[in-house]
C-alpha atoms as a PDB file:
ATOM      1  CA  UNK A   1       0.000   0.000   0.000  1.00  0.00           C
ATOM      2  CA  UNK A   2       1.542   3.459  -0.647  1.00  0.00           C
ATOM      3  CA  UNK A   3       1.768   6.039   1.877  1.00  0.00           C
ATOM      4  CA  UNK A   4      -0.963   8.396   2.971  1.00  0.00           C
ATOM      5  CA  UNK A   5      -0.499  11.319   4.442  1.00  0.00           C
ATOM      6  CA  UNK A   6      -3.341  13.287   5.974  1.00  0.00           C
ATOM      7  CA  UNK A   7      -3.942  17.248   6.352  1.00  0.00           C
ATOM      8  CA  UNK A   8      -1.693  17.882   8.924  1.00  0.00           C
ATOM      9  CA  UNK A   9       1.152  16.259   7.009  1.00  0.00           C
ATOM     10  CA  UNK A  10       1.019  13.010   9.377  1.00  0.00           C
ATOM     11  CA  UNK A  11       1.703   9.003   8.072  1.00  0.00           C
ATOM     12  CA  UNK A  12      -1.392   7.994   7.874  1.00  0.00           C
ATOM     13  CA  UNK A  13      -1.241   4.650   6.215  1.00  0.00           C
ATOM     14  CA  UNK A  14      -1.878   2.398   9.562  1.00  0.00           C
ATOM     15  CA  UNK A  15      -5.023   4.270  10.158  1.00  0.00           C
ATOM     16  CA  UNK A  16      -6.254   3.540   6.642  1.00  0.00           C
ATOM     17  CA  UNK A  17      -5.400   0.468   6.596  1.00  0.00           C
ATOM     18  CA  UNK A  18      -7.299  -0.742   9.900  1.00  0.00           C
ATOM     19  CA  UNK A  19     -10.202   1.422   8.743  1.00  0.00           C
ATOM     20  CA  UNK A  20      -9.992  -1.066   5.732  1.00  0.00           C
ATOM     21  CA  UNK A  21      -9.301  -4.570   7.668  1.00  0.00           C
ATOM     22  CA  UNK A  22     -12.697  -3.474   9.891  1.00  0.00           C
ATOM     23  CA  UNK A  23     -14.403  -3.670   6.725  1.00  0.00           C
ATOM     24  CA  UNK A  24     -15.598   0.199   6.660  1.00  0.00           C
ATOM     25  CA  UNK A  25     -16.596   1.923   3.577  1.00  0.00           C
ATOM     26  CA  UNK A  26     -13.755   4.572   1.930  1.00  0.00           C
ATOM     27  CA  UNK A  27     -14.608   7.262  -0.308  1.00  0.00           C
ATOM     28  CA  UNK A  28     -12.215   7.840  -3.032  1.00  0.00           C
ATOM     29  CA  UNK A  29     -11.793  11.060  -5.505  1.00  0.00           C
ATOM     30  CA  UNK A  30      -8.545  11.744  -6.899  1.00  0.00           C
ATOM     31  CA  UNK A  31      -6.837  15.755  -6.286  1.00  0.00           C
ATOM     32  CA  UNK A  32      -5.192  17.107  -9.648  1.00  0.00           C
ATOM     33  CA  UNK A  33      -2.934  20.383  -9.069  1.00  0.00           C
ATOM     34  CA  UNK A  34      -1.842  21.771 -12.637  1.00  0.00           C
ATOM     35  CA  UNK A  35       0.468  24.170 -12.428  1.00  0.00           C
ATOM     36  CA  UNK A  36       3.140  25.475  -9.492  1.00  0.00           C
ATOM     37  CA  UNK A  37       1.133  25.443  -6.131  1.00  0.00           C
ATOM     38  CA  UNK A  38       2.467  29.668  -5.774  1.00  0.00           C
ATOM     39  CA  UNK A  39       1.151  30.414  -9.291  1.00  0.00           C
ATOM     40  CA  UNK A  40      -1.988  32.177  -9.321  1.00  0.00           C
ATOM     41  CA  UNK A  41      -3.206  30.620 -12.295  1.00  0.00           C
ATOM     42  CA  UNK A  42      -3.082  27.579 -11.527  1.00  0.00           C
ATOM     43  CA  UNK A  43      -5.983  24.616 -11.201  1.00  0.00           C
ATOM     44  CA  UNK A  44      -6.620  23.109  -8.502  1.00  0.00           C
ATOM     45  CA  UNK A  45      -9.331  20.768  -8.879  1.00  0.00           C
ATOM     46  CA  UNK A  46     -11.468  17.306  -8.072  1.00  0.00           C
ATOM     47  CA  UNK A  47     -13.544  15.308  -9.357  1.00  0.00           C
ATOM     48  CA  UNK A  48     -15.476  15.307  -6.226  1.00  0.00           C
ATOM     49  CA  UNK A  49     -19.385  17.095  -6.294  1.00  0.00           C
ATOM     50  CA  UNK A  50     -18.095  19.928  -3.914  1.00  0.00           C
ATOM     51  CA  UNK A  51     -15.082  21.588  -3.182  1.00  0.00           C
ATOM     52  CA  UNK A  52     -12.294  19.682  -1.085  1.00  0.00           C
ATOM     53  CA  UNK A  53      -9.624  21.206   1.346  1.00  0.00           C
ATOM     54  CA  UNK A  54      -6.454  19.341   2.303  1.00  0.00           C
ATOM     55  CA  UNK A  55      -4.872  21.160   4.573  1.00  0.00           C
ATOM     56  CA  UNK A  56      -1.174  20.220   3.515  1.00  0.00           C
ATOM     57  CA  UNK A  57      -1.927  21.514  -0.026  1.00  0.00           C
ATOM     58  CA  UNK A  58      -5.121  23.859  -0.068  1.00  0.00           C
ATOM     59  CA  UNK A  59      -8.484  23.612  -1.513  1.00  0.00           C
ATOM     60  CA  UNK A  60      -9.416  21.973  -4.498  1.00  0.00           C
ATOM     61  CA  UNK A  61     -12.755  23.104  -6.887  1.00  0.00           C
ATOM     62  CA  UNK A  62     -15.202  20.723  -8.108  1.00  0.00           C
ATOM     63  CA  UNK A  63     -14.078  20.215 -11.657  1.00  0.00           C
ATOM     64  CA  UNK A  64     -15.329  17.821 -14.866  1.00  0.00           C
ATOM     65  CA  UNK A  65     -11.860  16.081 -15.572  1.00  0.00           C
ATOM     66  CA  UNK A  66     -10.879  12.297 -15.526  1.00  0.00           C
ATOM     67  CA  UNK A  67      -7.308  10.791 -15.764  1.00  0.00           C
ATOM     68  CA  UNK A  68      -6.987   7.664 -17.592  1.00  0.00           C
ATOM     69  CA  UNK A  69      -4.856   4.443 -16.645  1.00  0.00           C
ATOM     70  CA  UNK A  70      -0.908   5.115 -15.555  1.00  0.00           C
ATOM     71  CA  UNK A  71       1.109   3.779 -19.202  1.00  0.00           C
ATOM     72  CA  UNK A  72       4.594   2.677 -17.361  1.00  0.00           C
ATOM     73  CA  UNK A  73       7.303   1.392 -19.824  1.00  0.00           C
ATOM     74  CA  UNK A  74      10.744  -0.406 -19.162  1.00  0.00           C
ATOM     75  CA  UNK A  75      13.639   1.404 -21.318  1.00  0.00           C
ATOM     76  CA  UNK A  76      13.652   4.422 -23.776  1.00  0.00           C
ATOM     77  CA  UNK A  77       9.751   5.325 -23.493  1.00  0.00           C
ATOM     78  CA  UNK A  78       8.181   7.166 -20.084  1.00  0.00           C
ATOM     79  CA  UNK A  79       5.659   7.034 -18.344  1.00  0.00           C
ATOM     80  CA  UNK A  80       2.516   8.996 -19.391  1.00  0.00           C
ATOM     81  CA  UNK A  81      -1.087   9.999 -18.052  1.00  0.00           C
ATOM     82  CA  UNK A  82      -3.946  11.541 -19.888  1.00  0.00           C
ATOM     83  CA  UNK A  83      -6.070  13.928 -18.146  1.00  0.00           C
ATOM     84  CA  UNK A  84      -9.509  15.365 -19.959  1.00  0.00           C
ATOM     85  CA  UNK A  85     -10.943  18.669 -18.415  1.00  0.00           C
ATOM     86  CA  UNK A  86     -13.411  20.028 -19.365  1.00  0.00           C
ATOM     87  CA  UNK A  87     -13.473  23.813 -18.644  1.00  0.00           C
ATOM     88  CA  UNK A  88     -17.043  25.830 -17.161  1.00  0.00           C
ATOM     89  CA  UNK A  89     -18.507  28.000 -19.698  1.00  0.00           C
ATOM     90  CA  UNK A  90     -18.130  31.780 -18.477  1.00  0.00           C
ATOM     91  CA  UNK A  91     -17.210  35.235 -20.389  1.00  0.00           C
ATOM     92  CA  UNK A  92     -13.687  35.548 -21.422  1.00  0.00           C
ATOM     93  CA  UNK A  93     -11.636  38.263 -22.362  1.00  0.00           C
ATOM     94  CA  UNK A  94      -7.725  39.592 -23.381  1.00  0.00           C
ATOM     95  CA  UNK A  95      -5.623  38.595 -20.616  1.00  0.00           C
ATOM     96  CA  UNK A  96      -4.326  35.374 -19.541  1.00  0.00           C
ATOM     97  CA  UNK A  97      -6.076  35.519 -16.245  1.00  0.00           C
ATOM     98  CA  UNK A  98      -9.697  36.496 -17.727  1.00  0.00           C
ATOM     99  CA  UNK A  99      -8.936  33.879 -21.410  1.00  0.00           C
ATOM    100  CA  UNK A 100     -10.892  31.282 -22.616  1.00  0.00           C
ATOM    101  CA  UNK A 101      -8.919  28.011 -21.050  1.00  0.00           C
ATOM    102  CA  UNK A 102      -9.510  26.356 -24.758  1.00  0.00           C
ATOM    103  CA  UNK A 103      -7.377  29.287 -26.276  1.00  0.00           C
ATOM    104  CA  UNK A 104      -4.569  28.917 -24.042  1.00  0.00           C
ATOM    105  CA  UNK A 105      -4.400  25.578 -24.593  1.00  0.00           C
ATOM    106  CA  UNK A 106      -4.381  26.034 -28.256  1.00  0.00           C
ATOM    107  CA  UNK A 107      -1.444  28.531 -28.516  1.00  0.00           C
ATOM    108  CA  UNK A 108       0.369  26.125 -26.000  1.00  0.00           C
ATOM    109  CA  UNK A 109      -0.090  28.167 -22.831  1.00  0.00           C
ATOM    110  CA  UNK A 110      -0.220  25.251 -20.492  1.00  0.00           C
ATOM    111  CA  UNK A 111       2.784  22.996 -22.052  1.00  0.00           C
ATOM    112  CA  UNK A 112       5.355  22.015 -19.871  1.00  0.00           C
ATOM    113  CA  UNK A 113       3.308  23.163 -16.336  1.00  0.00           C
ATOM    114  CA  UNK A 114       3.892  20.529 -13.768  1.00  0.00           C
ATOM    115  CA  UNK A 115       0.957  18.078 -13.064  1.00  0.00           C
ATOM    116  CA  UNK A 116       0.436  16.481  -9.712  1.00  0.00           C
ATOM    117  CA  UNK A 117      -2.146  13.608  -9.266  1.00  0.00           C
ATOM    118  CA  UNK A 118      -3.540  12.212  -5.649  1.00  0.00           C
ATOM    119  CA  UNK A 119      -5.736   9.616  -4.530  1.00  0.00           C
ATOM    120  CA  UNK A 120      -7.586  10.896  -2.007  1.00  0.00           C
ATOM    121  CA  UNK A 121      -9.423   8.371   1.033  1.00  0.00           C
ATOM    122  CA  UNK A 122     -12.529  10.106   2.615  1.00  0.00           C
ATOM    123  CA  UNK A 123     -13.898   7.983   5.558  1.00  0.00           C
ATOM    124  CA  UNK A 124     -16.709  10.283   4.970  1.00  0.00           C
ATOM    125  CA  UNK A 125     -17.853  12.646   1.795  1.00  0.00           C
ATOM    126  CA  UNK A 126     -15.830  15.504   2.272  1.00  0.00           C
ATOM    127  CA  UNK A 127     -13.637  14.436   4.767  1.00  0.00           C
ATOM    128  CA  UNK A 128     -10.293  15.412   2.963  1.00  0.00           C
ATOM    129  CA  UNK A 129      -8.045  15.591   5.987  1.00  0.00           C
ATOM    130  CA  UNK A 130      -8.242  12.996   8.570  1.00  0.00           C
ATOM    131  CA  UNK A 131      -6.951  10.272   5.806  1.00  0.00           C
ATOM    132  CA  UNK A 132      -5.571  12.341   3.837  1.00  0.00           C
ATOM    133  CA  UNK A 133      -4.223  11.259   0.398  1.00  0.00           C
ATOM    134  CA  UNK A 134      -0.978   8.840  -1.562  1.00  0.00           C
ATOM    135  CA  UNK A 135       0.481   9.917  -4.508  1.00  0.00           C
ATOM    136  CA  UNK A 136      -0.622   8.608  -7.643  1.00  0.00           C
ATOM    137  CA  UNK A 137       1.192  10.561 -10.628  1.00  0.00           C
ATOM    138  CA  UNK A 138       3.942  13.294 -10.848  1.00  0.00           C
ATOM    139  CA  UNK A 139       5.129  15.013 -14.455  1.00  0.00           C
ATOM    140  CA  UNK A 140       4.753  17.693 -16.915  1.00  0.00           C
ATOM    141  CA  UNK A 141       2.014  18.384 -19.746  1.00  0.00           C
ATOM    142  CA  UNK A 142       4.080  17.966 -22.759  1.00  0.00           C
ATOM    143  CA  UNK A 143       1.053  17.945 -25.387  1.00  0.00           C
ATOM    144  CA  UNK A 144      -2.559  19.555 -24.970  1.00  0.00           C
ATOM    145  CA  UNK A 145      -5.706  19.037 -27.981  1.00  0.00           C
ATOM    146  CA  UNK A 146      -9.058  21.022 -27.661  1.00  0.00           C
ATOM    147  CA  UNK A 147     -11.464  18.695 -28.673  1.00  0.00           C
ATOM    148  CA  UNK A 148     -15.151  18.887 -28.972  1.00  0.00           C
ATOM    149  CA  UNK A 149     -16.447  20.338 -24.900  1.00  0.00           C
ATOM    150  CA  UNK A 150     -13.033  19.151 -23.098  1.00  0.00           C
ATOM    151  CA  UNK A 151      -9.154  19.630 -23.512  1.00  0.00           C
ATOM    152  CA  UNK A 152      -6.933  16.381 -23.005  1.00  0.00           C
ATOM    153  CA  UNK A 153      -3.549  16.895 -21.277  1.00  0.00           C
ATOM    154  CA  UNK A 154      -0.794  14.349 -22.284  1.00  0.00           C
ATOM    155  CA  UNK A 155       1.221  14.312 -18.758  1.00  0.00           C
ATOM    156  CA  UNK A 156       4.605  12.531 -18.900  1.00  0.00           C
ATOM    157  CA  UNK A 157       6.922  11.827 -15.668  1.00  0.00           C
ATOM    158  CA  UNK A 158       9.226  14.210 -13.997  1.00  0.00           C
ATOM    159  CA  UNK A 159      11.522  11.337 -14.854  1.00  0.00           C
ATOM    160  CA  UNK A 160      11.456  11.410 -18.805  1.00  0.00           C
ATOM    161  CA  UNK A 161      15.270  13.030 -18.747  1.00  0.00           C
ATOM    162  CA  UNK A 162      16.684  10.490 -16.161  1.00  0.00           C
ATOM    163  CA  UNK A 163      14.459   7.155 -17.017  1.00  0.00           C
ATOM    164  CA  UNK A 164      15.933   6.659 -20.327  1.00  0.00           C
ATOM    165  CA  UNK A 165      18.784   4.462 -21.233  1.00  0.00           C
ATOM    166  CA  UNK A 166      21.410   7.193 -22.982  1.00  0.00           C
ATOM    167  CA  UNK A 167      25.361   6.851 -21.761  1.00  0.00           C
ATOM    168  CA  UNK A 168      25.874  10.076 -19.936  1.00  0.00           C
ATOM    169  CA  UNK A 169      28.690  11.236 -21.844  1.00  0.00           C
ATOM    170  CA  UNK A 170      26.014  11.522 -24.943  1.00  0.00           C
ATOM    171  CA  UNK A 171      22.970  13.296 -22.787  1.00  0.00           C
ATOM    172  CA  UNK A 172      24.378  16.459 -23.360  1.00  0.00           C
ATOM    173  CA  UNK A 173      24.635  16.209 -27.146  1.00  0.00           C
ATOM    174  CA  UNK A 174      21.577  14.535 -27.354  1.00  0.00           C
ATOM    175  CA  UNK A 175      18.720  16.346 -25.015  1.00  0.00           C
ATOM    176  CA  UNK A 176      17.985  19.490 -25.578  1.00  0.00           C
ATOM    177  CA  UNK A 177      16.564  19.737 -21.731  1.00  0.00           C
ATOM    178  CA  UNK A 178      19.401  18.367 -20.080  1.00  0.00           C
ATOM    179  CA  UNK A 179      21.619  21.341 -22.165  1.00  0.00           C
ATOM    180  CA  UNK A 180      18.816  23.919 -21.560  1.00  0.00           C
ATOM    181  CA  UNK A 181      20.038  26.568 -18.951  1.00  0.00           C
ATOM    182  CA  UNK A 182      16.558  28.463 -19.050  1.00  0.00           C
ATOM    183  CA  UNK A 183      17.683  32.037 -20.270  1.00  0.00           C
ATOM    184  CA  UNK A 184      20.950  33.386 -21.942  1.00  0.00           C
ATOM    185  CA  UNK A 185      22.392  37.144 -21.970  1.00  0.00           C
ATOM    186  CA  UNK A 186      23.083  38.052 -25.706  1.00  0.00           C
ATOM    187  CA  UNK A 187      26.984  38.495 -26.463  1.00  0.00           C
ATOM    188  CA  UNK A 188      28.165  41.889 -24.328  1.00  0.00           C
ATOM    189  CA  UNK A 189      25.846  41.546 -21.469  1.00  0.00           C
ATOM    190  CA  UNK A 190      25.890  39.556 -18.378  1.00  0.00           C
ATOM    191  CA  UNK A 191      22.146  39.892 -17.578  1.00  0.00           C
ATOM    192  CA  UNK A 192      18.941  38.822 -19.312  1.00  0.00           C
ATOM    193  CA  UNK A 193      17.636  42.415 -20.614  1.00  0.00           C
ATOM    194  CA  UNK A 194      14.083  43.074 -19.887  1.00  0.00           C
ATOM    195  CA  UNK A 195      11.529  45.611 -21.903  1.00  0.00           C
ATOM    196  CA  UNK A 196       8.334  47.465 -21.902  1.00  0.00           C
ATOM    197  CA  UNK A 197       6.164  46.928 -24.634  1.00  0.00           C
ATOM    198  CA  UNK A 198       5.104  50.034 -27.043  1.00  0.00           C
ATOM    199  CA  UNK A 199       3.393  51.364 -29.223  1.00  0.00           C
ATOM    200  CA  UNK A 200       2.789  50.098 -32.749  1.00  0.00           C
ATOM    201  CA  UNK A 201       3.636  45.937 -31.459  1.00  0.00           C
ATOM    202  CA  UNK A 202       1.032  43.447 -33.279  1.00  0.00           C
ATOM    203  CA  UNK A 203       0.874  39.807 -32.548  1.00  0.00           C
ATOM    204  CA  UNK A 204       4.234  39.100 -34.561  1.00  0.00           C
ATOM    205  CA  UNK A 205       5.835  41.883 -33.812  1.00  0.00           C
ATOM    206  CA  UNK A 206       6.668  43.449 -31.102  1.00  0.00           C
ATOM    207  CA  UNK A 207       8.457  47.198 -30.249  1.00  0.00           C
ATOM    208  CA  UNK A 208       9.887  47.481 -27.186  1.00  0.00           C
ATOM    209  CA  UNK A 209      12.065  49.367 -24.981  1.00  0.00           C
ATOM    210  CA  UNK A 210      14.913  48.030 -23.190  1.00  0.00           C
ATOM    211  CA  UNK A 211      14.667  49.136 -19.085  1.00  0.00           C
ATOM    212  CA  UNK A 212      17.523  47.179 -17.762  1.00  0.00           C
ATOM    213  CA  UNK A 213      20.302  46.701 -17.631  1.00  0.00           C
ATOM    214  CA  UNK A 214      21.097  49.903 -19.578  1.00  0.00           C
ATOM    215  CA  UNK A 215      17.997  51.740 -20.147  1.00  0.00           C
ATOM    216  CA  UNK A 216      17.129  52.520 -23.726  1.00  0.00           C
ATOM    217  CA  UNK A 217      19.877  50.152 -24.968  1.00  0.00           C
ATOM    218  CA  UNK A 218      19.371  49.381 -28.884  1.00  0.00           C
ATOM    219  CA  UNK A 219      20.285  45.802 -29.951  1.00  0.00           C
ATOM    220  CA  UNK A 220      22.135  45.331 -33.618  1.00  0.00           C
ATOM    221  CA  UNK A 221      20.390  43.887 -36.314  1.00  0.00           C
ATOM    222  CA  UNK A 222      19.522  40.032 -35.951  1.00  0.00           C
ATOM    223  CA  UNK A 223      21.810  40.341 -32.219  1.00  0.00           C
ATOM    224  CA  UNK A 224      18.842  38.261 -31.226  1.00  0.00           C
ATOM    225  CA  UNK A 225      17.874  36.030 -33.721  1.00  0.00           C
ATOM    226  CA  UNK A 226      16.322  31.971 -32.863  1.00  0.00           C
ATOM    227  CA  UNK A 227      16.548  33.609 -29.560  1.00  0.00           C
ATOM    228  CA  UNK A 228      13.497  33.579 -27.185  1.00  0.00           C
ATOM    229  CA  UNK A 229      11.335  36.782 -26.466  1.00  0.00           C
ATOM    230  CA  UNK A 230       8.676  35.416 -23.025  1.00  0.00           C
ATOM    231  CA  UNK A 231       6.236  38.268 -21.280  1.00  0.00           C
ATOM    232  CA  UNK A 232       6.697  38.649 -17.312  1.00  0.00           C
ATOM    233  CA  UNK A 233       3.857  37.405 -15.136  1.00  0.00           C
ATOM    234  CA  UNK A 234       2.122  39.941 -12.723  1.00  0.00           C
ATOM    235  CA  UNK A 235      -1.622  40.668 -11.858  1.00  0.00           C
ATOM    236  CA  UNK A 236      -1.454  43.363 -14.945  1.00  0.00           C
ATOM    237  CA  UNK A 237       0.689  41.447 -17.444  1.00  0.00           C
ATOM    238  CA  UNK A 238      -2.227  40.396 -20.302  1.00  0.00           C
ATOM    239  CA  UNK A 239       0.201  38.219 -21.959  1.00  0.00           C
ATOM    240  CA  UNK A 240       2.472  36.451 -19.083  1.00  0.00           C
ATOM    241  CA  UNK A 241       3.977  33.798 -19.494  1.00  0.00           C
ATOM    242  CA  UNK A 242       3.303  33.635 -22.894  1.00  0.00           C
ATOM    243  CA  UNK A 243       6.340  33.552 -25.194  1.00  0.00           C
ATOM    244  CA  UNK A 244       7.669  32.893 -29.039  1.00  0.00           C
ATOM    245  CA  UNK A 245      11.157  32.379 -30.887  1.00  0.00           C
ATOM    246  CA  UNK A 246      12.161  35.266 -32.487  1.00  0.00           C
ATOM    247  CA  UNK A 247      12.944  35.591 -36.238  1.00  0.00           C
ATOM    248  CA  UNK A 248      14.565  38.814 -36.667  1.00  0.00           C
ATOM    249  CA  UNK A 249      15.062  41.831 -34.508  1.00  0.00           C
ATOM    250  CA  UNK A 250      16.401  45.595 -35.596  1.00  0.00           C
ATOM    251  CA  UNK A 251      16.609  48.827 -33.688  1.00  0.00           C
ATOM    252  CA  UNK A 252      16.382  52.647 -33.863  1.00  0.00           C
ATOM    253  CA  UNK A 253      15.451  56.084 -32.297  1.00  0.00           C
ATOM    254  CA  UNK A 254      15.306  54.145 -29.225  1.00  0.00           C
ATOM    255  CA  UNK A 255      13.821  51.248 -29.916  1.00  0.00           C
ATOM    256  CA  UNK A 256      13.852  47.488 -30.428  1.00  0.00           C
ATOM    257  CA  UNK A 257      11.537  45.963 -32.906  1.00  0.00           C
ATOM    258  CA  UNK A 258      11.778  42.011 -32.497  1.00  0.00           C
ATOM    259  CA  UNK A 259       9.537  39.898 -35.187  1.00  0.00           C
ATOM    260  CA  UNK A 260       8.219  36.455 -33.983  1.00  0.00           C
ATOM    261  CA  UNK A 261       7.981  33.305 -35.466  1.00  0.00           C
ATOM    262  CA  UNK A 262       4.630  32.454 -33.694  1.00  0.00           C
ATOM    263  CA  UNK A 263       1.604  34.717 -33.323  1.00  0.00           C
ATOM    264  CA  UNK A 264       1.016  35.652 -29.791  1.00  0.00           C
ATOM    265  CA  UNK A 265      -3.456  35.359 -28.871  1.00  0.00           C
ATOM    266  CA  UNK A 266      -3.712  39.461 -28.579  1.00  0.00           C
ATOM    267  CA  UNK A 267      -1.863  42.567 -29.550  1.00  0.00           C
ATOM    268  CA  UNK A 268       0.329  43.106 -25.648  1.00  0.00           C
ATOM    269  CA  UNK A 269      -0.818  46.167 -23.850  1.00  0.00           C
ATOM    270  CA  UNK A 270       1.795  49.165 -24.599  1.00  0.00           C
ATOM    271  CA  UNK A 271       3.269  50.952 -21.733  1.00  0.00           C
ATOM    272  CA  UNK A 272       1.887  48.085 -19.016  1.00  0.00           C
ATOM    273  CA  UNK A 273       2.858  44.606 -20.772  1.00  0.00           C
ATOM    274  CA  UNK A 274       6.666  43.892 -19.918  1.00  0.00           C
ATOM    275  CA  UNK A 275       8.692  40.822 -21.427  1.00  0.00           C
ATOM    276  CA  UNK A 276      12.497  39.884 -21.355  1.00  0.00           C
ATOM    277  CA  UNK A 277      14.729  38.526 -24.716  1.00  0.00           C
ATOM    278  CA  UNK A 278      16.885  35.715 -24.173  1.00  0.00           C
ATOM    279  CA  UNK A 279      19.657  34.894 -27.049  1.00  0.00           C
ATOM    280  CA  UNK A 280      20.029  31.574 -28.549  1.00  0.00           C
ATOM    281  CA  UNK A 281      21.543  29.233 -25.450  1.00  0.00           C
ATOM    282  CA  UNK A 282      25.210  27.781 -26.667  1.00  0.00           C
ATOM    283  CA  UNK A 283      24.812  24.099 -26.553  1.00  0.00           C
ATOM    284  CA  UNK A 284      28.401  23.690 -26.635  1.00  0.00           C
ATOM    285  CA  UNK A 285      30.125  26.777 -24.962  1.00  0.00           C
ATOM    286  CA  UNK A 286      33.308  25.704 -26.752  1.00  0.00           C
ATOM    287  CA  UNK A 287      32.731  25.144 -30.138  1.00  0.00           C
ATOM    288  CA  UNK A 288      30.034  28.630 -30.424  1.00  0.00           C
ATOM    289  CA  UNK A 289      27.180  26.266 -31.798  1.00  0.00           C
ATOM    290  CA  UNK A 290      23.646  27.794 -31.011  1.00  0.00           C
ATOM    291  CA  UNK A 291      20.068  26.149 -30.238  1.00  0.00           C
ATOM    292  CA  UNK A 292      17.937  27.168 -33.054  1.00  0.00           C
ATOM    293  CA  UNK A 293      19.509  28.142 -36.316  1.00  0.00           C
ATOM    294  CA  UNK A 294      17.897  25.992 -39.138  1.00  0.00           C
ATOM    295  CA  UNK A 295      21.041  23.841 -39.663  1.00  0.00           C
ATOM    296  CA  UNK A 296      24.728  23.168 -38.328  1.00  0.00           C
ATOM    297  CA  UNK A 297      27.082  22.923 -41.016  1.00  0.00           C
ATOM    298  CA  UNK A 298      29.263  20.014 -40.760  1.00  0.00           C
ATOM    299  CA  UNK A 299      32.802  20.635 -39.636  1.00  0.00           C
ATOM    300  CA  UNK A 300      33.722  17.730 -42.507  1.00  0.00           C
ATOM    301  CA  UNK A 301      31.551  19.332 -45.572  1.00  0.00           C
ATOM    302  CA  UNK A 302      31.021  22.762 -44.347  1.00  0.00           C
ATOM    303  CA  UNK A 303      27.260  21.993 -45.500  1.00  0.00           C
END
């Protein structure tokens, strides 16, 4: 039996287990958290009829979503959980707090949030806390489709980088997420830059100022190119936490004007959205290779 831990944070697996051998009747939901338990955004919900606090985590909302069956492999494949959910129908609008939960997961919004999965043992409906709940799954949405009244979540395991069977000397060279370090200052600076959105930006192109480090700094031509240009998150960011490679970038009068590969959802808010530019990340300090350009010419060929 796995352990249980109730809403003070307590083992409470013997207690569960003699409330079992005396032959009383358990209720069982499960508890899905998607998302980082500090985010603001993110869902905490059950498949219970009415809400559910446990203590240790918080309360979670009565929600129409169903996980399907644990797929657990033995070598180069992970394991993987699908989760349906299907979202309440209210009014939307242009911000990622106040968006339709179908758009964000079309333009990707939720990809790569953590997923945590409980079983939860009520000795009576509601009861959340004196059993408490086990852990059931633990990973990272790595695919989301918007199907007809629900969105279905492909979860794989936090341990998709460790679980598979690649020498370590070739991990580097061959995972992108083991080599990712998350942000990179372009060539010159040692900090990641950050911006205020202006006037004149569309969804594929955005004009922004550069606050920091050096205020009203002007990038050269294609500086930033297959970098990564992500909005900061904050109760008036419309567009946090979204983000998109960036094509090209130029700059004048002042000025940086950064064109996208992807279409962000909504033209950013000028003067109140705020986003930060990351360069290309060098797989290989060494050799100068980047993450992103189309090709690497062969050091044989030259093609």
């Amino acid at each position: 039996m796995k352990q249980v831990i109730d809403g003070n944070g307590q083992d409470s697996t013997a207690a569960v287990k003699a409330w079992l051998a005396a032959k009383n009747e358990l209720w069982i939901r499960n508890l899905y958290l998607l998302g980082d338990p500090d985010d603001p955004q993110a869902l905490w919900l059950t498949d219970h009829e009415s809400p559910l606090l446990w203590s240790l985590w918080g309360t979670f909302r009565t929600a129409v979503i169903k996980r399907g069956t644990v797929t657990s492999s033995i070598g180069l494949e992970m394991d993987k959980l699908d989760l349906d959910w299907s979202p309440i129908v209210s009014s939307f609008g242009n911000t990622t707090q106040l968006a339709s939960p179908y758009k964000l997961a079309r333009v990707g919004f939720y990809d790569n949030w953590p997923v945590r999965v409980w079983t939860l043992y009520m000795p009576t409906p509601g009861d959340a806390n004196t059993f408490g709940c086990s852990e059931l799954f633990g990973g990272r949405i790595s695919d989301s489709n918007v199907e007809r009244g629900k969105i279905n979540f492909l979860v794989t395991s936090f341990l998709d980088v460790v679980n598979q069977n690649v020498p370590t000397n070739v991990v580097e060279l061959t995972n992108t997420l083991a080599a990712y370090r998350g942000a990179t200052p372009p060539a010159g600076l040692s900090q990641i830059p950050q911006f205020t959105v202006q006037t004149g930006s569309t969804t594929t192109k955005i004009v922004g100022s550069c606050t920091s480090p050096t205020p009203g700094h002007v990038f050269a031509t294609n500086a930033m190119q297959f970098g990564f240009l992500v909005f900061n998150r904050g109760d008036s960011q419309t567009l946090g936490g979204f983000w998109s490679g960036i094509a090209t970038n130029s700059g004048a009068a002042g000025l940086n004007t950064f064109i996208l590969f992807s279409p962000l959802p909504w033209v950013p808010m000028a003067g109140v959205d705020t986003f930060y530019v990351s360069a290309a990340f060098p797989i290989n300090k060494d050799d100068g290779q980047y993450f992103g350009f189309p090709f690497v010419p062969s050091p044989e060929t030259g093609v």
